[in-house]
PDB file of N, CA and C in Angstrom:
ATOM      1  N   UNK A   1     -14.882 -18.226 -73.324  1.00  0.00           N
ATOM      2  CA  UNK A   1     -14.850 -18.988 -72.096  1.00  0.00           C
ATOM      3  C   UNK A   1     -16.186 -18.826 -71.369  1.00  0.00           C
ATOM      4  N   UNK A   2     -16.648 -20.091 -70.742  1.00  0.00           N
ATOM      5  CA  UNK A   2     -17.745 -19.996 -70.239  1.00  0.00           C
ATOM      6  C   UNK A   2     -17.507 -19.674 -68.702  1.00  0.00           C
ATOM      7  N   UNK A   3     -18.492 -18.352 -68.266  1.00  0.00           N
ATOM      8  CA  UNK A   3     -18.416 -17.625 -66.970  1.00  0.00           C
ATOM      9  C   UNK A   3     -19.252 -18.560 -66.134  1.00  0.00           C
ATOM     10  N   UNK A   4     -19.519 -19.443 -64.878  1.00  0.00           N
ATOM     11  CA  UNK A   4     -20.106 -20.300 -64.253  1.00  0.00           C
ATOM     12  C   UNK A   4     -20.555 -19.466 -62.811  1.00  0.00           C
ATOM     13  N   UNK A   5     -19.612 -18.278 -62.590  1.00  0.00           N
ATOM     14  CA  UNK A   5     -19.623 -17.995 -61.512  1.00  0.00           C
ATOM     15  C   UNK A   5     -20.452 -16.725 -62.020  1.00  0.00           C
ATOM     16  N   UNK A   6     -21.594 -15.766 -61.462  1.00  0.00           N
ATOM     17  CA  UNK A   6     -21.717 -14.760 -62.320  1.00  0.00           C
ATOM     18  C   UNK A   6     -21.424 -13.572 -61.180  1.00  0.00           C
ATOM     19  N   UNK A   7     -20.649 -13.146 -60.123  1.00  0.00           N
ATOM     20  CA  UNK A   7     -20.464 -12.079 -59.436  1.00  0.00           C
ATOM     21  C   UNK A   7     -19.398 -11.425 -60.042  1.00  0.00           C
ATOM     22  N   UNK A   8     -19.534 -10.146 -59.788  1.00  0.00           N
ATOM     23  CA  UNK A   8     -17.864  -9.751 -60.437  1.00  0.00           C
ATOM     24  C   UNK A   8     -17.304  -9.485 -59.070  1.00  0.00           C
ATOM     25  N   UNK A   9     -17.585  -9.479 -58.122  1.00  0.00           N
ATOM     26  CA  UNK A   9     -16.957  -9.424 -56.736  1.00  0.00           C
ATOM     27  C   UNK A   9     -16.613 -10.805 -55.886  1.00  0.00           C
ATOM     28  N   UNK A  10     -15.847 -10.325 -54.854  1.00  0.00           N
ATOM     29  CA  UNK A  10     -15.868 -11.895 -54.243  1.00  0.00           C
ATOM     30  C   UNK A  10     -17.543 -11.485 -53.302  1.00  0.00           C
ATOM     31  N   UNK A  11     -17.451 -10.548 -52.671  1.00  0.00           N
ATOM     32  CA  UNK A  11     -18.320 -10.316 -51.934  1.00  0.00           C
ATOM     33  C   UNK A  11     -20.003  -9.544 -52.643  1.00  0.00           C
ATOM     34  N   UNK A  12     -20.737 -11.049 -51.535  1.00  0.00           N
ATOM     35  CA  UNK A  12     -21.855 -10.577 -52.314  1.00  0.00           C
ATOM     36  C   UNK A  12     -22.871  -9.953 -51.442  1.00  0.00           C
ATOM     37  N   UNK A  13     -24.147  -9.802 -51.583  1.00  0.00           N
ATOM     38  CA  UNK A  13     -24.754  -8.873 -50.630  1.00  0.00           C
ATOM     39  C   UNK A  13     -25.582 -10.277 -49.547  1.00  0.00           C
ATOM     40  N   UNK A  14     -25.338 -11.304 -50.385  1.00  0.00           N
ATOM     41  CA  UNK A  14     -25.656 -12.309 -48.926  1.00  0.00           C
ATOM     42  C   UNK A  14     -24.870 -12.255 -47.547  1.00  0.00           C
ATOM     43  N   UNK A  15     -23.268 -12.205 -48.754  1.00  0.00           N
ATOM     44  CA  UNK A  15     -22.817 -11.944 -46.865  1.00  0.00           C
ATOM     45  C   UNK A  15     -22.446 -11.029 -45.723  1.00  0.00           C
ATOM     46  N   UNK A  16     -23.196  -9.908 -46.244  1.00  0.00           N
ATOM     47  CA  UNK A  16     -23.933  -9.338 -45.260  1.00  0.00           C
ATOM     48  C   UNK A  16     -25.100  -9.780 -43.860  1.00  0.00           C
ATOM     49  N   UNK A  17     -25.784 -10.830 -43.634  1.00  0.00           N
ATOM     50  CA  UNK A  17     -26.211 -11.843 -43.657  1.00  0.00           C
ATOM     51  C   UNK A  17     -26.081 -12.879 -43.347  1.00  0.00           C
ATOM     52  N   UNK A  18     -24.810 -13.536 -43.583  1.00  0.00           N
ATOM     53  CA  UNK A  18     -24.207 -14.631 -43.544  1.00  0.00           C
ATOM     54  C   UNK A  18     -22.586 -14.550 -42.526  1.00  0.00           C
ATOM     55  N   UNK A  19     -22.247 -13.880 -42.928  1.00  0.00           N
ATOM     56  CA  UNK A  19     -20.767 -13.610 -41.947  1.00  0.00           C
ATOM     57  C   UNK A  19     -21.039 -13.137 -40.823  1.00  0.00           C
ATOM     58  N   UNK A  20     -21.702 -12.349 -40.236  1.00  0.00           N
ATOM     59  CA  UNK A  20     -22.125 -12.084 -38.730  1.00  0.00           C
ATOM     60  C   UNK A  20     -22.480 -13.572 -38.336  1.00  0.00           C
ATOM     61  N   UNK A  21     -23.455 -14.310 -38.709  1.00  0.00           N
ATOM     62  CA  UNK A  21     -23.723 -15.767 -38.040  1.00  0.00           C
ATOM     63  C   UNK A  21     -22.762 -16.605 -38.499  1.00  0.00           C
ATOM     64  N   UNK A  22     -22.002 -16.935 -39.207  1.00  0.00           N
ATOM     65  CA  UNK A  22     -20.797 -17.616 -39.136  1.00  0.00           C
ATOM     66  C   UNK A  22     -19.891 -17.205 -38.130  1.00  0.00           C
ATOM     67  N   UNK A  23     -19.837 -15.524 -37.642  1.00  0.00           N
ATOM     68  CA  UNK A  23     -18.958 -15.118 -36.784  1.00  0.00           C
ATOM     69  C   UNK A  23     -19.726 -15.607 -35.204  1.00  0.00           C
ATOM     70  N   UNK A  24     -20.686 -15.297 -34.904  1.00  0.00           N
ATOM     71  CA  UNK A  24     -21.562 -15.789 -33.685  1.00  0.00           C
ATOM     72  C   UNK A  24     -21.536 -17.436 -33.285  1.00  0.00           C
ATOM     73  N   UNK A  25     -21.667 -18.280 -34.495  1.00  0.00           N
ATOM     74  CA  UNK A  25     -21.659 -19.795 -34.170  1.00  0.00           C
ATOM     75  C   UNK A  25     -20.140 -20.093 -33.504  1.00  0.00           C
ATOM     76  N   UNK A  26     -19.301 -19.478 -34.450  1.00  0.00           N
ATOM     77  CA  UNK A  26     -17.817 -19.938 -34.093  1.00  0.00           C
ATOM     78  C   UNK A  26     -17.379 -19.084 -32.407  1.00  0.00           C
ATOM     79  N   UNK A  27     -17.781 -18.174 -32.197  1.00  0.00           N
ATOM     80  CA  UNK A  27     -18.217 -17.779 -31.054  1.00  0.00           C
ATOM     81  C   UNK A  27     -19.022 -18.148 -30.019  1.00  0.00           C
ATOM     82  N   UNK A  28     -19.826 -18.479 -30.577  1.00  0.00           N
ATOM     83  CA  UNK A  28     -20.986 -19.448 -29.333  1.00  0.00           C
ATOM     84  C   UNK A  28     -20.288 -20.720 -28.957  1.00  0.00           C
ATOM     85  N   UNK A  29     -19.870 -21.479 -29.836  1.00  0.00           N
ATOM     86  CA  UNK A  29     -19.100 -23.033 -30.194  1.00  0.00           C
ATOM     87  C   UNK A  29     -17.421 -22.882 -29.167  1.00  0.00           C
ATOM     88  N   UNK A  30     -17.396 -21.412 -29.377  1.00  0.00           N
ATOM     89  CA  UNK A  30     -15.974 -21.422 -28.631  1.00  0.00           C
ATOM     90  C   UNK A  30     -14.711 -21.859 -29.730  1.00  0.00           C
ATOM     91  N   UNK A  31     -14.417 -21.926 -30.674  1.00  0.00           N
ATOM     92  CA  UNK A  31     -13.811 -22.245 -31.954  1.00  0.00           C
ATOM     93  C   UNK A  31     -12.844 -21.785 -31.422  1.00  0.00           C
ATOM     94  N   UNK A  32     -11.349 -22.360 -31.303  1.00  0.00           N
ATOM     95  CA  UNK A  32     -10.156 -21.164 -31.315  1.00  0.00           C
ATOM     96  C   UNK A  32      -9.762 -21.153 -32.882  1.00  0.00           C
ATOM     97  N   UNK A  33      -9.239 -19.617 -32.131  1.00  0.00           N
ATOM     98  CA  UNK A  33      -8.480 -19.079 -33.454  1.00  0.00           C
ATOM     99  C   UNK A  33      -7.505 -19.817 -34.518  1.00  0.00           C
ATOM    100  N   UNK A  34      -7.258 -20.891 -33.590  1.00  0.00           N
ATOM    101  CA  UNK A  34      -6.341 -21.673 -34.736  1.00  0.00           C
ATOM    102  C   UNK A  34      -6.947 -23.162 -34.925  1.00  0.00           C
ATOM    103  N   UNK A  35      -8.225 -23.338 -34.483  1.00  0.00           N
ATOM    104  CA  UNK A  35      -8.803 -24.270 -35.402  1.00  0.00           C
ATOM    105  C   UNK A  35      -8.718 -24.077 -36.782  1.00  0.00           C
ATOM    106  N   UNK A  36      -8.528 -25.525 -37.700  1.00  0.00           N
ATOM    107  CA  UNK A  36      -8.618 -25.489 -38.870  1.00  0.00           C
ATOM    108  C   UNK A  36     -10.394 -25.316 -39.692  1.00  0.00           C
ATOM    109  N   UNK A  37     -10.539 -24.809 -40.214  1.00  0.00           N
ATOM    110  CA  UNK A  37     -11.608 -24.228 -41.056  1.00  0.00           C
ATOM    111  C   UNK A  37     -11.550 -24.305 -42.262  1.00  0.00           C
ATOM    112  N   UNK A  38     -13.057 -25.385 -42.661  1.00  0.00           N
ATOM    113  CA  UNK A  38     -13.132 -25.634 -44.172  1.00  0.00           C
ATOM    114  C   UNK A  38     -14.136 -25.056 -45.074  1.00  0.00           C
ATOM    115  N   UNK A  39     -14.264 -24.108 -46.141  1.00  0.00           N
ATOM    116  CA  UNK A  39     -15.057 -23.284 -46.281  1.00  0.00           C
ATOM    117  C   UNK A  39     -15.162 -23.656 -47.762  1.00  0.00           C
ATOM    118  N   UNK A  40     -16.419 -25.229 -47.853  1.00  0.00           N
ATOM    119  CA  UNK A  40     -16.738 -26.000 -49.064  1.00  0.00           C
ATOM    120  C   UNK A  40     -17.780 -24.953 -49.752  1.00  0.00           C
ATOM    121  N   UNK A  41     -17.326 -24.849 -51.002  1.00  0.00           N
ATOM    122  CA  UNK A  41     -18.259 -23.914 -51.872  1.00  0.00           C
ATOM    123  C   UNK A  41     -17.778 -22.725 -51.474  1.00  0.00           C
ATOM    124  N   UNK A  42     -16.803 -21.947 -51.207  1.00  0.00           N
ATOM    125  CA  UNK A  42     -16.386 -21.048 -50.898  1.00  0.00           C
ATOM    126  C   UNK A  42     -16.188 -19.507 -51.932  1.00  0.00           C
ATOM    127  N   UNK A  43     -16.656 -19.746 -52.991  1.00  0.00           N
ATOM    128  CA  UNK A  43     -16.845 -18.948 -54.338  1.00  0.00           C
ATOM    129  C   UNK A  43     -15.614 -18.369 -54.738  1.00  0.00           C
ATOM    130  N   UNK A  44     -15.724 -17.032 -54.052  1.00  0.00           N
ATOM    131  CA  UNK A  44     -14.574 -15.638 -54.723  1.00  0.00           C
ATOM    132  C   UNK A  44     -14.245 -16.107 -53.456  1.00  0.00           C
ATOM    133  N   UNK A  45     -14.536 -16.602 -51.994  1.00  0.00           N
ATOM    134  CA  UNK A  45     -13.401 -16.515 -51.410  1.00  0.00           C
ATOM    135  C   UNK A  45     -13.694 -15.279 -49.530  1.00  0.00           C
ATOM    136  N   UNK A  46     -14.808 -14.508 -49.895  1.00  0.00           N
ATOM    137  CA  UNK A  46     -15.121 -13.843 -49.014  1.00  0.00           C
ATOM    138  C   UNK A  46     -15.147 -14.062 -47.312  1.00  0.00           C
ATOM    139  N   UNK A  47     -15.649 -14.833 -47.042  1.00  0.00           N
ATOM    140  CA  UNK A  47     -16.245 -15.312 -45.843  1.00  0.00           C
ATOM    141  C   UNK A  47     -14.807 -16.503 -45.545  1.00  0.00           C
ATOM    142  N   UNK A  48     -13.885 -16.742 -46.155  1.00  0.00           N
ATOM    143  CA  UNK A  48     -12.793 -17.104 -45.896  1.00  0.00           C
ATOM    144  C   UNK A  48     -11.751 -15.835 -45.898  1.00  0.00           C
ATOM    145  N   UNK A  49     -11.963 -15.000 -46.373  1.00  0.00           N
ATOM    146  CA  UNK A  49     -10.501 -13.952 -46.157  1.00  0.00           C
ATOM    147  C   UNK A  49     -11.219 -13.333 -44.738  1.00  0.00           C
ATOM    148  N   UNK A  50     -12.653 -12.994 -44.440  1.00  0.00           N
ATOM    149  CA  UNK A  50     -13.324 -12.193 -43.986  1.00  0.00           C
ATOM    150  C   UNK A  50     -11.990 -12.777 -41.924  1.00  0.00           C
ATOM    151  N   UNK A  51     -12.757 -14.356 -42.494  1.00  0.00           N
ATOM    152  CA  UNK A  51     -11.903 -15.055 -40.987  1.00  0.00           C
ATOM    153  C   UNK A  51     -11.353 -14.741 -40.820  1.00  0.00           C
ATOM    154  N   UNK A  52     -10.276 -15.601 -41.981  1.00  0.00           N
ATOM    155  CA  UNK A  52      -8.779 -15.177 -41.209  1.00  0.00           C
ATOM    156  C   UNK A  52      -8.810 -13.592 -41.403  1.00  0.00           C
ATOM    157  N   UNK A  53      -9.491 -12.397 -41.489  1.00  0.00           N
ATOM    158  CA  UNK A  53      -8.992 -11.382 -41.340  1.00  0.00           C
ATOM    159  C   UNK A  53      -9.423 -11.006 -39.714  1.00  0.00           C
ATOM    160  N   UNK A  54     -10.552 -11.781 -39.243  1.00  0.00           N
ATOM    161  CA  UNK A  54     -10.710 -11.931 -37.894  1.00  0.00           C
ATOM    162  C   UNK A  54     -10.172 -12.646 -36.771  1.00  0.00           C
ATOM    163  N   UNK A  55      -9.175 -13.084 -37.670  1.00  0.00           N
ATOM    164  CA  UNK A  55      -8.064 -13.838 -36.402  1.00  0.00           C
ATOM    165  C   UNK A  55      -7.835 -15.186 -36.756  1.00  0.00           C
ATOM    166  N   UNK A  56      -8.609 -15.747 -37.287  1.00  0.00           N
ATOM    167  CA  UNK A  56      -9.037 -17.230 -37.361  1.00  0.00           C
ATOM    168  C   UNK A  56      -7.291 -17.932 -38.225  1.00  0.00           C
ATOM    169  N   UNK A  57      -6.464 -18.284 -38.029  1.00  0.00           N
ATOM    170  CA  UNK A  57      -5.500 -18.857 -38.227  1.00  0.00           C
ATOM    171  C   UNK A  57      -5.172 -19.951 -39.519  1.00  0.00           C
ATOM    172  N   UNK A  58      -6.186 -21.034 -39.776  1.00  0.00           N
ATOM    173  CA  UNK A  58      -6.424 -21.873 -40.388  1.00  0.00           C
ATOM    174  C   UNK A  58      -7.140 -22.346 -41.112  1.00  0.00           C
ATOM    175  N   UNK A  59      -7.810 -21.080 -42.334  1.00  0.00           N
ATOM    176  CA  UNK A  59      -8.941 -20.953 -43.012  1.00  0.00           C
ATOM    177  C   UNK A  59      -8.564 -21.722 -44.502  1.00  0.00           C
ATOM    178  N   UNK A  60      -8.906 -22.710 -45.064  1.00  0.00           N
ATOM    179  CA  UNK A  60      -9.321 -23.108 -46.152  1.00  0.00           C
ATOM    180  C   UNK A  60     -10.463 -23.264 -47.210  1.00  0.00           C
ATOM    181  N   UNK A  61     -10.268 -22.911 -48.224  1.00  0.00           N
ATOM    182  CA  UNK A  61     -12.006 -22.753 -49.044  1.00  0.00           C
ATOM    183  C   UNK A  61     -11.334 -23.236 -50.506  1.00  0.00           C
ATOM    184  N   UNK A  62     -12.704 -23.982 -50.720  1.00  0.00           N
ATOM    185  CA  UNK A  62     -12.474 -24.404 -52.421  1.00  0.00           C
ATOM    186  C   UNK A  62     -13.795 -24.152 -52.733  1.00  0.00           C
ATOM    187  N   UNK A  63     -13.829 -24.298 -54.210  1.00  0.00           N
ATOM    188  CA  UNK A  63     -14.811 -24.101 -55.068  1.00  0.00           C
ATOM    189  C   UNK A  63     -15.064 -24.902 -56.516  1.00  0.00           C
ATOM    190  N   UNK A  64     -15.840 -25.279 -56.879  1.00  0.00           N
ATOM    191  CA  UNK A  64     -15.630 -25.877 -57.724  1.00  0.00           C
ATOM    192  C   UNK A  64     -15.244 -25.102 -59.379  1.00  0.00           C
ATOM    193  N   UNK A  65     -15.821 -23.767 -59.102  1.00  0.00           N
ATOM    194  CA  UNK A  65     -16.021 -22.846 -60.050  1.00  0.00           C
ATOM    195  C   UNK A  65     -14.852 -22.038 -60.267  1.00  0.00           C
ATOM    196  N   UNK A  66     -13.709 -22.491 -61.316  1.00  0.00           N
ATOM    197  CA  UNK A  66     -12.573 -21.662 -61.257  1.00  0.00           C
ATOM    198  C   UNK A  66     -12.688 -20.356 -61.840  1.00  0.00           C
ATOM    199  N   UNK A  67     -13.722 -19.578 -62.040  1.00  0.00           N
ATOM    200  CA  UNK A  67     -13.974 -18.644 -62.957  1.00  0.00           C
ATOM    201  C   UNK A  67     -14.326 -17.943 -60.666  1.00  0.00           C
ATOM    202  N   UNK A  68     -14.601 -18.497 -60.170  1.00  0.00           N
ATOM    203  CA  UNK A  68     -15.108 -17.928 -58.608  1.00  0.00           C
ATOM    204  C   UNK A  68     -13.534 -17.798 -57.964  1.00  0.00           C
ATOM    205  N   UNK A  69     -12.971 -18.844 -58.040  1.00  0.00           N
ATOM    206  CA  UNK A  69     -11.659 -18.504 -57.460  1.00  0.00           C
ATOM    207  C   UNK A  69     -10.684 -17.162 -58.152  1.00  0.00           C
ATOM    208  N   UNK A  70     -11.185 -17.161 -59.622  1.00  0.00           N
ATOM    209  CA  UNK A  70     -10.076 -16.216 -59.942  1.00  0.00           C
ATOM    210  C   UNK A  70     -10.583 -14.489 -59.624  1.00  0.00           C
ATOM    211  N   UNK A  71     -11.713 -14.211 -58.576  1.00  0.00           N
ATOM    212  CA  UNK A  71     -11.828 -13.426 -58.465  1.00  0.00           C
ATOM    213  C   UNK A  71     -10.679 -13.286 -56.974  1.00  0.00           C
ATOM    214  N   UNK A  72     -10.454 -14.085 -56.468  1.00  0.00           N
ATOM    215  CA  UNK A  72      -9.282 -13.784 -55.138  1.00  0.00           C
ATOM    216  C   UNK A  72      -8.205 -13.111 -55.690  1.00  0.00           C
TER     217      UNK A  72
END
């Protein structure tokens, strides 16, 4: 089987990086918690569990790469 995705984690060391300013915009923007949220290209899934593990209510993510999803 061909691997497309190559992390073996969901989490990578970008989002280190990346999830603090996703957390600040939706903060600056005023976002409530139960806005719906679409998280296109979403890989293993990180920066979508990361939300809703921050409250965020209505987090969705796809990927095109099912070898990325089956790391969730």
């Amino acid at each position: 089987m061909k691997r497309e995705y190559y992390w073996e984690r969901a989490e990578t060391t970008a989002h280190k990086y990346i999830l603090p300013g996703v957390l600040e915009a939706l903060d600056k923007f005023k976002v409530p918690k139960d806005a719906y949220i679409l998280d296109a290209g979403c890989g293993g899934g990180y920066i979508s569990y990361s939300l809703w593990n921050n409250g965020y209510e209505n987090v969705y993510g796809f990927d095109a790469s099912s070898s990325a999803i089956e790391l969730v």
